[in-house]
PDB file of N, CA and C in Angstrom:
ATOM      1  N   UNK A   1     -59.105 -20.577 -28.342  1.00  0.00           N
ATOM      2  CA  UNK A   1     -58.680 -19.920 -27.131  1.00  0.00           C
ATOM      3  C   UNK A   1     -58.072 -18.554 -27.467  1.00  0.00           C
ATOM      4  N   UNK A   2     -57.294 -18.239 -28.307  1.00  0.00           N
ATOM      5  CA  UNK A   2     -56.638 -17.498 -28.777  1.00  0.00           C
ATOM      6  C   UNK A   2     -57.362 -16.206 -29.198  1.00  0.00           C
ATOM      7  N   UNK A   3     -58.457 -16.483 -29.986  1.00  0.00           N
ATOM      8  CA  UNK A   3     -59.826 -15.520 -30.398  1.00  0.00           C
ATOM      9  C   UNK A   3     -60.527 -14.942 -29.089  1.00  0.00           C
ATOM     10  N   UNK A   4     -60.806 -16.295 -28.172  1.00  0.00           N
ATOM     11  CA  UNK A   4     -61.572 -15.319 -26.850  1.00  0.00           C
ATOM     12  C   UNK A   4     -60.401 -14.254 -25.473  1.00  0.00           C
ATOM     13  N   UNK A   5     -59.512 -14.525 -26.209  1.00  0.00           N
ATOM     14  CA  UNK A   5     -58.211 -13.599 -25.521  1.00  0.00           C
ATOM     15  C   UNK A   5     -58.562 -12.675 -26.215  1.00  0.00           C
ATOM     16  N   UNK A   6     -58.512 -12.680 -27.598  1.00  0.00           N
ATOM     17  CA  UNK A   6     -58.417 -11.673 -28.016  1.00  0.00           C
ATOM     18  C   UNK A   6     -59.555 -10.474 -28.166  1.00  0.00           C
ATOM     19  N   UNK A   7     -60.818 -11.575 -27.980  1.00  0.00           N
ATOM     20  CA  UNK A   7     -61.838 -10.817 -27.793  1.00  0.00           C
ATOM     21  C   UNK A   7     -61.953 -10.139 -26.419  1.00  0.00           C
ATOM     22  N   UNK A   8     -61.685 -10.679 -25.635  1.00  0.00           N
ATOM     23  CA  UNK A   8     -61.860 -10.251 -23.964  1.00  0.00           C
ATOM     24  C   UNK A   8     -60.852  -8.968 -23.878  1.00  0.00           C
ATOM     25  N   UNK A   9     -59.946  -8.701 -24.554  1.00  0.00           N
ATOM     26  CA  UNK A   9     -58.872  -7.672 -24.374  1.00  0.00           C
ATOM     27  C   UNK A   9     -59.338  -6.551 -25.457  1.00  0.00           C
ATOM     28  N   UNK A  10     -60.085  -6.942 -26.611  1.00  0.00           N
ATOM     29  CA  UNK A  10     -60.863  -6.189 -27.182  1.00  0.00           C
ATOM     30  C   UNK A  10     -61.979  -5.327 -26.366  1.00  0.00           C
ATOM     31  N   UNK A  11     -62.515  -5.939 -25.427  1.00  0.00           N
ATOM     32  CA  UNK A  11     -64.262  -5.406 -24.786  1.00  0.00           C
ATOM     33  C   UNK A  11     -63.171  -5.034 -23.555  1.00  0.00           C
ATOM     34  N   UNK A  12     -62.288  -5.247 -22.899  1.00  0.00           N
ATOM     35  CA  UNK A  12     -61.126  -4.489 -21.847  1.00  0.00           C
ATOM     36  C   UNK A  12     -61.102  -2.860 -22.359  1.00  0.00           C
ATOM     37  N   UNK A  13     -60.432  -2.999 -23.521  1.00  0.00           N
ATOM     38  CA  UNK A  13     -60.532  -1.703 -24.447  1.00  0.00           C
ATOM     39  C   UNK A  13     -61.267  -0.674 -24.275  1.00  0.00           C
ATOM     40  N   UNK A  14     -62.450  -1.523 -25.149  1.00  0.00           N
ATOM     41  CA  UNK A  14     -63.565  -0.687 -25.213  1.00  0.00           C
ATOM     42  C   UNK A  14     -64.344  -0.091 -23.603  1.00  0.00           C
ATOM     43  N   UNK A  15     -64.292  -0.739 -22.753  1.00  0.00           N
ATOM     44  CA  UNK A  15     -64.437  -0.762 -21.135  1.00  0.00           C
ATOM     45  C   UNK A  15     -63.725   0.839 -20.898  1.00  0.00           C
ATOM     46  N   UNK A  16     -62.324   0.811 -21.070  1.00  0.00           N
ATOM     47  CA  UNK A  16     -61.545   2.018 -20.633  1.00  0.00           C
ATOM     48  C   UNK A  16     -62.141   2.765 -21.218  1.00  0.00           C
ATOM     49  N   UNK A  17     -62.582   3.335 -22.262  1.00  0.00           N
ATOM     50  CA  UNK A  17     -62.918   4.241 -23.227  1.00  0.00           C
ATOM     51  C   UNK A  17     -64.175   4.893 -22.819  1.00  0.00           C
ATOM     52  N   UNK A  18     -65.186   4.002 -22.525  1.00  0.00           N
ATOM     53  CA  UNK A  18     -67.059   3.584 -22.141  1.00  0.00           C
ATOM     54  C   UNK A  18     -67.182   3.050 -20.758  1.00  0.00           C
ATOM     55  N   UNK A  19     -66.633   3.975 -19.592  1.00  0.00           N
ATOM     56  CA  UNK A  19     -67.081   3.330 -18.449  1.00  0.00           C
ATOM     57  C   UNK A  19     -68.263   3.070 -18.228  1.00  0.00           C
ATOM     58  N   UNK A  20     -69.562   3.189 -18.569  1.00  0.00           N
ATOM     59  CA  UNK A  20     -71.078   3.580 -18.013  1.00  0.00           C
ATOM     60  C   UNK A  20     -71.230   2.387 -18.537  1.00  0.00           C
ATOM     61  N   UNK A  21     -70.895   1.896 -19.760  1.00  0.00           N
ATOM     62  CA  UNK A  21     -71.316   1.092 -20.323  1.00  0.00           C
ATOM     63  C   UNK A  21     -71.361  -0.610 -19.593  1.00  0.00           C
ATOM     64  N   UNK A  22     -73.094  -0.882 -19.578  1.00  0.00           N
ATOM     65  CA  UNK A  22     -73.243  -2.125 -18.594  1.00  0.00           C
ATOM     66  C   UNK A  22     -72.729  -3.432 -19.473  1.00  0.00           C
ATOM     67  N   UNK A  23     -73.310  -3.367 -21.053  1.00  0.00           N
ATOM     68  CA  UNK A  23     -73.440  -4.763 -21.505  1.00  0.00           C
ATOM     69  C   UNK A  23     -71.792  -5.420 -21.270  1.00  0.00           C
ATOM     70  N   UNK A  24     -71.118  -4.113 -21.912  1.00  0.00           N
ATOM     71  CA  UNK A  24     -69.464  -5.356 -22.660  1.00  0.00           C
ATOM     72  C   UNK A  24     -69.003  -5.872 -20.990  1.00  0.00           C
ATOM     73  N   UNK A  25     -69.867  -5.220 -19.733  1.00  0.00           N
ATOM     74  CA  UNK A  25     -69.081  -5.714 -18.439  1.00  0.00           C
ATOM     75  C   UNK A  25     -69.524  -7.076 -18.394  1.00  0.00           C
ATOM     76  N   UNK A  26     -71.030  -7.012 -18.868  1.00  0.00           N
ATOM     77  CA  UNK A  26     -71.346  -8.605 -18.860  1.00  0.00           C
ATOM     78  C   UNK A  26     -70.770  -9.780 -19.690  1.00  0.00           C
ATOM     79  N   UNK A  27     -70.592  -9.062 -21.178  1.00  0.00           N
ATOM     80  CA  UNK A  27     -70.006  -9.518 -21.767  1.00  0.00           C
ATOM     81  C   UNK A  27     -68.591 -10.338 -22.057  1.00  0.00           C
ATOM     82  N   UNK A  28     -68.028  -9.481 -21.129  1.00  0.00           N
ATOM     83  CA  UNK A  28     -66.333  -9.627 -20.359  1.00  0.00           C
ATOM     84  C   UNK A  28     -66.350 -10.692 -19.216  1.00  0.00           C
ATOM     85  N   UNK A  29     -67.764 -10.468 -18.343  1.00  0.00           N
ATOM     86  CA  UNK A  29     -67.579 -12.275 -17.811  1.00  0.00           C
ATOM     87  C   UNK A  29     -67.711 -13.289 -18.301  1.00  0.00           C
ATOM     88  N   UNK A  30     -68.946 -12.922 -19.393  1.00  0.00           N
ATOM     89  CA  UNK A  30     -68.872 -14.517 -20.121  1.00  0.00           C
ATOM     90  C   UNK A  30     -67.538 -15.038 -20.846  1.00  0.00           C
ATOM     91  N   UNK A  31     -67.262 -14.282 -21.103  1.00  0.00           N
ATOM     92  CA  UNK A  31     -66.292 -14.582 -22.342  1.00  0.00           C
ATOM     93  C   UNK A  31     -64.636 -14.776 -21.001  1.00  0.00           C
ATOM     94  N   UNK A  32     -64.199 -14.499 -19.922  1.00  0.00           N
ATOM     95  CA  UNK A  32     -63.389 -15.224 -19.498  1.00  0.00           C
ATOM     96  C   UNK A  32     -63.923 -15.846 -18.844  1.00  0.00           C
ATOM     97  N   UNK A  33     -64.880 -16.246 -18.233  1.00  0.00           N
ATOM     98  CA  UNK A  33     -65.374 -17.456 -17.777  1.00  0.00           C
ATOM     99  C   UNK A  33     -65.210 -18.733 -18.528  1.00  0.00           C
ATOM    100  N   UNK A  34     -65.287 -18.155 -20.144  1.00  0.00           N
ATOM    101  CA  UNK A  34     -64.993 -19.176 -21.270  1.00  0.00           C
ATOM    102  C   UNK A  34     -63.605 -19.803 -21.239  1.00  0.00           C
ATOM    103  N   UNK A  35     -62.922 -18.764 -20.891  1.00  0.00           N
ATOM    104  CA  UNK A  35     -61.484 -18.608 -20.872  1.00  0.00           C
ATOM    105  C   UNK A  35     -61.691 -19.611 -20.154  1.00  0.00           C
ATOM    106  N   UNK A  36     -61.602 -19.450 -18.813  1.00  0.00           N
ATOM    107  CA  UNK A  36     -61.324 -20.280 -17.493  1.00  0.00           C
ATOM    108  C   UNK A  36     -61.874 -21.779 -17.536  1.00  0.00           C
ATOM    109  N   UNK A  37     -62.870 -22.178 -18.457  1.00  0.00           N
ATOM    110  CA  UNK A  37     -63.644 -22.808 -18.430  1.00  0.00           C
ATOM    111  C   UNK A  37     -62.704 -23.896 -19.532  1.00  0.00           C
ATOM    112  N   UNK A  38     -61.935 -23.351 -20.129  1.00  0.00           N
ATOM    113  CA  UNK A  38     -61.674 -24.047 -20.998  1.00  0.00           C
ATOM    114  C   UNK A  38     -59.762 -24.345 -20.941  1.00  0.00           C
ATOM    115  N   UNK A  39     -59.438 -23.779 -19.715  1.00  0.00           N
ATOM    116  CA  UNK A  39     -58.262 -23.824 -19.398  1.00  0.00           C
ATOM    117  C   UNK A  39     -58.247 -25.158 -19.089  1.00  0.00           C
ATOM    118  N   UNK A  40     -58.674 -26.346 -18.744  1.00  0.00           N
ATOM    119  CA  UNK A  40     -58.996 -27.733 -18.241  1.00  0.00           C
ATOM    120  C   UNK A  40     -58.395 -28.559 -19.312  1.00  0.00           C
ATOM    121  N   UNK A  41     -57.891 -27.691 -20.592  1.00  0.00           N
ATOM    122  CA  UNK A  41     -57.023 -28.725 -21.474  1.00  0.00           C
ATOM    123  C   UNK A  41     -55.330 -28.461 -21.103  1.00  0.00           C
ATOM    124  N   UNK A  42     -55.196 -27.977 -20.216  1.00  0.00           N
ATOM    125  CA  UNK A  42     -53.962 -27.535 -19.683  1.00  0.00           C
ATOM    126  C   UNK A  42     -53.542 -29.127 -19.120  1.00  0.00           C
ATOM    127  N   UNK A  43     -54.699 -29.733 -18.284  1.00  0.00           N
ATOM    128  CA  UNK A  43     -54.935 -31.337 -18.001  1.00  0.00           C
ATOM    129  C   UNK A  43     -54.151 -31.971 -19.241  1.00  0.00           C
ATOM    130  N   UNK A  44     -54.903 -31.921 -20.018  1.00  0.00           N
ATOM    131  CA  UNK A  44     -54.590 -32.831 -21.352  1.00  0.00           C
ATOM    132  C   UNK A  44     -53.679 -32.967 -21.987  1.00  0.00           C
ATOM    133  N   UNK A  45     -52.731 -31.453 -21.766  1.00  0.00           N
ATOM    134  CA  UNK A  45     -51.425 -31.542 -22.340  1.00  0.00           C
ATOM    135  C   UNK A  45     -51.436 -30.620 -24.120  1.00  0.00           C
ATOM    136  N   UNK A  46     -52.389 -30.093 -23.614  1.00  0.00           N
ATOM    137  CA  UNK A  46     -52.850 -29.558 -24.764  1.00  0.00           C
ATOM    138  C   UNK A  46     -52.330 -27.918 -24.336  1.00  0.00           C
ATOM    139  N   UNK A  47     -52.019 -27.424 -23.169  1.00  0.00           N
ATOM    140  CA  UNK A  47     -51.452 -26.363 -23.056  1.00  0.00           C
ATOM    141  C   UNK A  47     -50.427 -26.653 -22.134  1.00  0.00           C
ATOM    142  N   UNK A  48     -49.702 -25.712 -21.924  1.00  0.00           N
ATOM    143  CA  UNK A  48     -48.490 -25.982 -20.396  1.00  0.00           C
ATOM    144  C   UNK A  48     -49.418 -25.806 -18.996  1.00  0.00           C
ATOM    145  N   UNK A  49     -48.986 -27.075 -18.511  1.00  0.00           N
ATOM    146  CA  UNK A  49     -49.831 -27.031 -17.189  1.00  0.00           C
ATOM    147  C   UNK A  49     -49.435 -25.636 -15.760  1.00  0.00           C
ATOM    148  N   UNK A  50     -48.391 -24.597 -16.683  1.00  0.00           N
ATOM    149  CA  UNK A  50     -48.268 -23.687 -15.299  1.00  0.00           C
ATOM    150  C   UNK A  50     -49.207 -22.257 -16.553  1.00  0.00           C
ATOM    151  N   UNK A  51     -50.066 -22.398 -17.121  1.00  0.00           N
ATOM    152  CA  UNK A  51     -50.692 -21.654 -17.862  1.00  0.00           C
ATOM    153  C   UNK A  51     -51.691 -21.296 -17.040  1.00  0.00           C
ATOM    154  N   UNK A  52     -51.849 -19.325 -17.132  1.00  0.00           N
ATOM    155  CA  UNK A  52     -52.582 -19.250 -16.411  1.00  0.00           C
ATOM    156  C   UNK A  52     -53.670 -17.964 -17.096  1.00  0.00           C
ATOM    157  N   UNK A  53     -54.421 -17.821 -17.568  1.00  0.00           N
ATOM    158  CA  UNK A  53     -55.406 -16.662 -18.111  1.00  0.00           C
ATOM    159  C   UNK A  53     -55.137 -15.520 -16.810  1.00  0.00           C
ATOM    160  N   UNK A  54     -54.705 -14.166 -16.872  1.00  0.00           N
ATOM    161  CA  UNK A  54     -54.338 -13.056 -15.952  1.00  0.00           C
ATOM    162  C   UNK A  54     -54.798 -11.891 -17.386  1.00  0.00           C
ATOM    163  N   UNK A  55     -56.274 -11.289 -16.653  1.00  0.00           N
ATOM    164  CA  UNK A  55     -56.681 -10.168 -17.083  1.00  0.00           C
ATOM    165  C   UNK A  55     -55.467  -8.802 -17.636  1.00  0.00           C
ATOM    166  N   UNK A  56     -55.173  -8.653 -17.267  1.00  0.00           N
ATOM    167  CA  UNK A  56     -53.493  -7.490 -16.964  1.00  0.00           C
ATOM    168  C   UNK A  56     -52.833  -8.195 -17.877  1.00  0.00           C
ATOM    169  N   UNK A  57     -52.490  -9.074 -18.066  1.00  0.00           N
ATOM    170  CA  UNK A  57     -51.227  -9.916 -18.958  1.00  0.00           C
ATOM    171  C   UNK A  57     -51.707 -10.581 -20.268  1.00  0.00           C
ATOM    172  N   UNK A  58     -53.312 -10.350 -20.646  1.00  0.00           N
ATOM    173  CA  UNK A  58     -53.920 -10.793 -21.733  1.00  0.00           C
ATOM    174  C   UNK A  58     -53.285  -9.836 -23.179  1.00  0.00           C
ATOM    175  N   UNK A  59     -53.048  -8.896 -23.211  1.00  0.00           N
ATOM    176  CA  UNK A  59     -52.873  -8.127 -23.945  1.00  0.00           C
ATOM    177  C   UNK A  59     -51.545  -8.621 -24.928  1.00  0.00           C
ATOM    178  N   UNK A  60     -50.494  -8.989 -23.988  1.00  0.00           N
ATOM    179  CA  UNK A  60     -49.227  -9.417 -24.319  1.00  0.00           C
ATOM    180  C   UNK A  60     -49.263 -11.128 -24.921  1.00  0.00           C
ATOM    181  N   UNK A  61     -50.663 -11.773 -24.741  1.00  0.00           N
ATOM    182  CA  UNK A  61     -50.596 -12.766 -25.196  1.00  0.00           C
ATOM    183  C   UNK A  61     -50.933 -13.041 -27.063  1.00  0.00           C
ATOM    184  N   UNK A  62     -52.118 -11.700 -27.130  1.00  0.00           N
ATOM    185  CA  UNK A  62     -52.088 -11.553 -28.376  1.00  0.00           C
ATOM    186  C   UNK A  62     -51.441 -10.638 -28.912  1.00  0.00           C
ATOM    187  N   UNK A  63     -50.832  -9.874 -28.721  1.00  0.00           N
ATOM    188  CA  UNK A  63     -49.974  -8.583 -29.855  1.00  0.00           C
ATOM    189  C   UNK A  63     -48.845  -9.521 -30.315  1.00  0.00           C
TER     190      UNK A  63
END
């Protein structure tokens, strides 16, 4: 989980820098969709159940 934060805030980055650029936009859904997709261990107890993936607030999760 930690890697696709960090990747998604990576291709965020690169986004500001390269607006025109189509792929990393596609790229940036798959990859929090992954996110989101995989937030369902929050269930399990495997994360805190008030955990929430927020585009804007990704940055501060990995630095």
């Amino acid at each position: 989980m930690y890697h696709l934060i960090k990747k998604a805030v990576a291709i965020r980055k690169h986004l500001e820098r390269n607006i025109k650029d189509k792929d990393p936009k596609f790229r940036l859904i798959l990859v929090e969709s992954r996110i989101h997709r995989l937030a369902h261990y929050k269930r399990t107890k495997k994360l805190p159940y008030v955990w929430k993936y927020e585009s804007n607030t990704a940055s501060t999760l990995v630095a």
